[in-house]
Protein backbone atom coordinates (compact mmCIF):
# COMPACT_ATOMS: atom_id res chain seq x y z
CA UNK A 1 -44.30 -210.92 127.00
CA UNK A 2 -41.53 -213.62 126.42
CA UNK A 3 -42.16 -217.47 126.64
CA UNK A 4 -39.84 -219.57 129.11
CA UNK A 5 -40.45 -223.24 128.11
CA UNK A 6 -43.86 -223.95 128.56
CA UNK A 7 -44.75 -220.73 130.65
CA UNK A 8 -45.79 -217.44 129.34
CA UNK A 9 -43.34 -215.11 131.14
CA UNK A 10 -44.83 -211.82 131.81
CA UNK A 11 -42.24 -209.14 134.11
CA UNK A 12 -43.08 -205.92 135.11
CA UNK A 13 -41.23 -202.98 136.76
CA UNK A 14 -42.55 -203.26 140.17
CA UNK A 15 -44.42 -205.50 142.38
CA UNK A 16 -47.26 -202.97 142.52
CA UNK A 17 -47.57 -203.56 138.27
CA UNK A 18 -47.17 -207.24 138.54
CA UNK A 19 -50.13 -207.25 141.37
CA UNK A 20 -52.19 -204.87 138.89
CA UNK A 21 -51.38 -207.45 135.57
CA UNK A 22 -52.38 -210.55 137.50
CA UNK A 23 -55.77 -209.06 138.41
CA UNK A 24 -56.36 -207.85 134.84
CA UNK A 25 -55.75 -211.52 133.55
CA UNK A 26 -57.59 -213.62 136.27
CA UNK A 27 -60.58 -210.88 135.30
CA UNK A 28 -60.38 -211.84 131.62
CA UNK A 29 -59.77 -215.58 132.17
CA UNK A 30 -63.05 -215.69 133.90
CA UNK A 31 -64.90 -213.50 131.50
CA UNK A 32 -63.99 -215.80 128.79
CA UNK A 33 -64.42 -218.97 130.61
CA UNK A 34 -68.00 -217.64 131.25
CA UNK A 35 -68.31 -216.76 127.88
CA UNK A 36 -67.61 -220.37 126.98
CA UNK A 37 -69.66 -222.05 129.25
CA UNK A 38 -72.44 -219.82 127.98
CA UNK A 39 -71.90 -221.63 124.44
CA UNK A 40 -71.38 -225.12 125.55
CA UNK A 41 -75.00 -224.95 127.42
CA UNK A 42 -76.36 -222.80 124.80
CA UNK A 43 -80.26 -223.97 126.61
CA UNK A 44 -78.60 -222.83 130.17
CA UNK A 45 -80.50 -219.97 132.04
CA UNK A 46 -77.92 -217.20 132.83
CA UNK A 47 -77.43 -217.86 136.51
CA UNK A 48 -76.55 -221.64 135.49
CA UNK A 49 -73.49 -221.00 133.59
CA UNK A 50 -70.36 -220.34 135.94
CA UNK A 51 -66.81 -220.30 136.00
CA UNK A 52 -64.20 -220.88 138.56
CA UNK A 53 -61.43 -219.60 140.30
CA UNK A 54 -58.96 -220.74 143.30
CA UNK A 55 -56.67 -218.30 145.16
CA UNK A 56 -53.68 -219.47 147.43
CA UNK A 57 -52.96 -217.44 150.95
CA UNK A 58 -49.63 -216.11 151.68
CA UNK A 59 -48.20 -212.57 151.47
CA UNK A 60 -48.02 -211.67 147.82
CA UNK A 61 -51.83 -211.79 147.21
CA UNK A 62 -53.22 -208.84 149.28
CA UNK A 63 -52.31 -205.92 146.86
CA UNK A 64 -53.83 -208.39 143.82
CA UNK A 65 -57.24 -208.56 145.60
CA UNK A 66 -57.09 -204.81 145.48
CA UNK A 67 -56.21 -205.10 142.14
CA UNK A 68 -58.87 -207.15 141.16
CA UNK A 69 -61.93 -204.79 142.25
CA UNK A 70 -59.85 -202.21 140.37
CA UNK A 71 -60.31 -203.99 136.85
CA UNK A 72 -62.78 -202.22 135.11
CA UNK A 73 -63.94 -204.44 132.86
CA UNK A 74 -65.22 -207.56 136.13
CA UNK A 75 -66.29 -210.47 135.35
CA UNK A 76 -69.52 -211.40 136.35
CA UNK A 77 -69.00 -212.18 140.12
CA UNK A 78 -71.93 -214.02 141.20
CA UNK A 79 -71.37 -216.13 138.76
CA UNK A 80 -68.00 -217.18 139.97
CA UNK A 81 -67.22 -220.01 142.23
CA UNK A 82 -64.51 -218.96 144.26
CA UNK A 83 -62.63 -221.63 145.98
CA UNK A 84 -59.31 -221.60 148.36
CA UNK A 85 -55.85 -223.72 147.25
CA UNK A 86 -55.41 -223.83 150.79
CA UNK A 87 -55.74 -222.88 154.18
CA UNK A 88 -53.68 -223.26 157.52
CA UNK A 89 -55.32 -225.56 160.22
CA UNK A 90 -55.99 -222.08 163.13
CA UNK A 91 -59.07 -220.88 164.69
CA UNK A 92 -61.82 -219.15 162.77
CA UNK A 93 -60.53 -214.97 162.53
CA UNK A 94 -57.06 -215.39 163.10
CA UNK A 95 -55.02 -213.08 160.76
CA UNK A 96 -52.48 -216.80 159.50
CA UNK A 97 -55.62 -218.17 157.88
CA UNK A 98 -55.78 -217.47 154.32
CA UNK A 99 -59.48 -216.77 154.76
CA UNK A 100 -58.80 -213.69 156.80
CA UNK A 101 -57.24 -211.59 153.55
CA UNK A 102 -59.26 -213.47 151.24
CA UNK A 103 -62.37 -212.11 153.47
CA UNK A 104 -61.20 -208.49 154.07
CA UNK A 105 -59.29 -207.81 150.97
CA UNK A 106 -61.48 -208.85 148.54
CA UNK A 107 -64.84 -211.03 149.35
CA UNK A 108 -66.07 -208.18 151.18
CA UNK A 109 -65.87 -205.52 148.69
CA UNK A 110 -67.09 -207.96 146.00
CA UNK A 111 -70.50 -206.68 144.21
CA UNK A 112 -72.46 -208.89 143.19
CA UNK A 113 -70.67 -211.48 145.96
CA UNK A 114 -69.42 -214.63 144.48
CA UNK A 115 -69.50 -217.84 145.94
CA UNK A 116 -66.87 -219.57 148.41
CA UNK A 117 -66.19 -222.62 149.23
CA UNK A 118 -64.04 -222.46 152.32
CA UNK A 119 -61.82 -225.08 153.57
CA UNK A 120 -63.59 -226.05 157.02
CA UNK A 121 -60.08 -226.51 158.73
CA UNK A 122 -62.49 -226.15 162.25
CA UNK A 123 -62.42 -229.94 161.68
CA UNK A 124 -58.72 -230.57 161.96
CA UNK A 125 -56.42 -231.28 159.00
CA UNK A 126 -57.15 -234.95 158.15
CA UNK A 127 -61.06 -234.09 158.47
CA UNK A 128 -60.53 -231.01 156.44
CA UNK A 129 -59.17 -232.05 153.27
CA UNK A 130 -62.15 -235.12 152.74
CA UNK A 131 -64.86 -232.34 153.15
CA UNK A 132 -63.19 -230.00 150.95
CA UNK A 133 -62.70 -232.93 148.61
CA UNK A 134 -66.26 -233.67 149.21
CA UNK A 135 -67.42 -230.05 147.86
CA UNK A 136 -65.30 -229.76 145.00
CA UNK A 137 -66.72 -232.54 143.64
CA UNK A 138 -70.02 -231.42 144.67
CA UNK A 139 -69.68 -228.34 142.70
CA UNK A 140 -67.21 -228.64 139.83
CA UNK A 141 -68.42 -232.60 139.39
CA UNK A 142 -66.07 -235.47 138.82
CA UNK A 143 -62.84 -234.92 137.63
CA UNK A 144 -63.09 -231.47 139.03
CA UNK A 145 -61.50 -228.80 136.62
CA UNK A 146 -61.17 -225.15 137.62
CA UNK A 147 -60.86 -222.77 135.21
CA UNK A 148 -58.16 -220.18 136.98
CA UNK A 149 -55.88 -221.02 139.52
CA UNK A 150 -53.80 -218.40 141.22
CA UNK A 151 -50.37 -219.55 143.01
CA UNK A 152 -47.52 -217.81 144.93
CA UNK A 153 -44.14 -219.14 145.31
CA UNK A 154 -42.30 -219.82 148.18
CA UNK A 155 -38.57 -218.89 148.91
CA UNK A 156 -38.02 -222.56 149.34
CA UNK A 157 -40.04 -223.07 145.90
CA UNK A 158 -43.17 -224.21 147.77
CA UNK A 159 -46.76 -223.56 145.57
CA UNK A 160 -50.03 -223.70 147.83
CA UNK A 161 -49.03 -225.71 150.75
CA UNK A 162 -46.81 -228.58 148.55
CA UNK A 163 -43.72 -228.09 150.42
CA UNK A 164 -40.29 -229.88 150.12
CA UNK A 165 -40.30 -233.16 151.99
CA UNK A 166 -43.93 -233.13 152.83
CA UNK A 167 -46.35 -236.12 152.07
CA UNK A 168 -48.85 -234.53 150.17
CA UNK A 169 -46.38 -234.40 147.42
CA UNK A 170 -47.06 -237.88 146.54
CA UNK A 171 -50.78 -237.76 146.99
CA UNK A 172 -52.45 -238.99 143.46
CA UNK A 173 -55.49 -239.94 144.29
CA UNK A 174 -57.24 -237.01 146.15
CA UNK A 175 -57.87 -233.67 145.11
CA UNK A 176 -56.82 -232.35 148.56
CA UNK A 177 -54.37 -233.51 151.49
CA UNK A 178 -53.41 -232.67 154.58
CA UNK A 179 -49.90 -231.27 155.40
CA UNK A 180 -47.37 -231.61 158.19
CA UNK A 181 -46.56 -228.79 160.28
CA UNK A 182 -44.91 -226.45 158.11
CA UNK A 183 -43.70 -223.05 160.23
CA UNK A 184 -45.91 -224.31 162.80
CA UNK A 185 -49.16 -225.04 161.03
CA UNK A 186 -50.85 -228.07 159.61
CA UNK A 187 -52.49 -227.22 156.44
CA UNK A 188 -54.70 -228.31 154.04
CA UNK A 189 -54.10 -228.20 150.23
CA UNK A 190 -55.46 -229.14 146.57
CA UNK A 191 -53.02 -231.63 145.34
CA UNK A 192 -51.11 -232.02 142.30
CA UNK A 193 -54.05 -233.91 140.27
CA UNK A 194 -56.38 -231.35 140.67
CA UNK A 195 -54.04 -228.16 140.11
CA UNK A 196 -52.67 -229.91 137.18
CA UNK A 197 -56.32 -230.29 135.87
CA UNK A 198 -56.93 -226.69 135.83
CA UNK A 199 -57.49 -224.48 132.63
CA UNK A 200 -54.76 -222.10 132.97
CA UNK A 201 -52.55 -221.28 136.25
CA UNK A 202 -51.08 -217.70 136.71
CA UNK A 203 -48.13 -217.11 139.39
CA UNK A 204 -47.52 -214.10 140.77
CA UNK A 205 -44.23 -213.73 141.48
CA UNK A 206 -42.00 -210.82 143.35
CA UNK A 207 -39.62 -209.70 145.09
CA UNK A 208 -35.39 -210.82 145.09
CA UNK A 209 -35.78 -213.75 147.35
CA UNK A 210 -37.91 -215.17 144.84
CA UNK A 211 -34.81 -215.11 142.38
CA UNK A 212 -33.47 -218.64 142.95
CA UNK A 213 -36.91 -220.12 143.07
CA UNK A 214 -38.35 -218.38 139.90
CA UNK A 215 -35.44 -219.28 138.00
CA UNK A 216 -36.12 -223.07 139.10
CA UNK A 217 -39.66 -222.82 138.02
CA UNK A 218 -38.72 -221.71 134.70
CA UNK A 219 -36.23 -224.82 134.04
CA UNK A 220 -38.85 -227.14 134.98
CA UNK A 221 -36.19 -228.17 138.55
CA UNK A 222 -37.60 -231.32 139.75
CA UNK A 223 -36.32 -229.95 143.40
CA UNK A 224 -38.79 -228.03 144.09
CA UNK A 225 -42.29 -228.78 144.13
CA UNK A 226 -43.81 -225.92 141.89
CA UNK A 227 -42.12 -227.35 139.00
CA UNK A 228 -44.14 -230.35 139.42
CA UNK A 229 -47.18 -228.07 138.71
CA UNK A 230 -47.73 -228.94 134.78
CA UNK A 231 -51.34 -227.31 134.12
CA UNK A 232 -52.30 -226.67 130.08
CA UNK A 233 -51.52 -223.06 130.35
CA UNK A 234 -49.17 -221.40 132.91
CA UNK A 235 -48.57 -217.63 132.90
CA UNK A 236 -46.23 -215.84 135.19
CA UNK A 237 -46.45 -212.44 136.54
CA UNK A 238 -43.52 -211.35 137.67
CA UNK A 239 -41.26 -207.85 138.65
CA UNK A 240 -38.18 -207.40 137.55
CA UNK A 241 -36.40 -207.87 141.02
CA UNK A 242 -37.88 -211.68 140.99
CA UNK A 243 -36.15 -212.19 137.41
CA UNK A 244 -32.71 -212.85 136.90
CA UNK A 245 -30.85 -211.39 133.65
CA UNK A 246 -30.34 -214.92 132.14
CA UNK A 247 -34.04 -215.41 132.72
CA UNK A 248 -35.32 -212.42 131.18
């Protein structure tokens, strides 16, 4: 492991490794944020402690949620909340909603099942974001906090669906916004308040094309809107094609 600024840099030799270390640490963030909860509500039944997670759509994800069941030691799963960092505004089953691989790759292999929260984008964008607003704070209270969030980065150095130029990189006051289109889709996403809020975020990161946008993560590049992500912990995952020598 080497530290980049204020990220814990983590690079592996392949994409297939960096999908397997992700897992492993998501799996032992949870374990320990259970553990945790467990001795803040010391009087708390088992089933009422919980922990959280959030995990962002796009391509790099499937091979983690493989990775994920393959942890041996899991976290307790139906104790989990599991929530989305965002979703693209499409009909219920097409393959471009994040849901789909979140569903197939993962949720559905899950034993014991833990919990979603979907983003009900069935109600159009606008509609969207103030339910899913709505349940967060239903379930993680005010102020929500999760305890792991999982983000990908874009070739354009996009995280969730914060994308250069859009308007829901100015949104302070919400924990979620709608998006423009953005290659073709309306989306919704958690904001910048409540991913900052988080415990710890880890990035998964690979492939070459990530190479310019990696690099700006790193140096903190106000240009792109994953720097702007500023959690208390941030570890990234990473192969070596993704990391450039100066980075390293």
């Amino acid at each position: 492991m080497t530290t980049a600024d204020r990220h814990e840099l983590r690079v592996l030799p392949t994409a297939a490794e960096a999908a397997t270390e992700a897992a492993r640490i998501i799996c032992e963030l949870l374990a320990a944020a259970l553990i945790a909860a467990a001795e803040e509500n010391p009087a708390s039944g088992a089933q009422a402690v919980r922990a959280s997670v959030a995990f962002s759509g796009g391509s790099s994800p499937k091979l983690m949620f493989a990775e994920l069941l393959a942890v041996q030691h899991q976290p307790d799963w139906s104790r989990i909340d599991l929530f989305q960092v965002d979703e693209r505004v499409a009909p219920e089953g097409d393959p471009s909603r994040n849901l789909v691989d979140l569903q197939h790759e993962l949720l559905d292999h899950l034993n014991p099942q833990g919990l979603l929260h979907r983003i009900p984008v069935e109600a159009g964008a606008a509609q969207a974001a103030l339910k899913y607003a709505d349940s967060i704070s239903r379930v993680l209270g005010g102020s929500a906090q999760l305890d792991v969030v999982h983000l990908g980065l874009g070739n354009d150095g996009h995280c969730a669906s914060l994308v250069p130029g859009d308007q829901a990189l100015l949104v302070m006051d919400s924990d979620t916004s709608a998006t423009a289109k953005y290659q073709g889709l309306e989306r919704v996403t958690m904001t910048y308040p409540m991913l900052n809020r988080a415990r710890c975020v880890v990035w998964l990161v690979t492939g070459e094309s990530k190479r310019p946008a990696l690099a700006g993560l790193l140096r903190d590049d106000p240009a792109i809107p994953a720097a702007h992500v500023q959690c208390n912990r941030s570890i990234i995952v990473a192969d070596q094609s993704a990391v450039s020598s100066a980075d390293r």
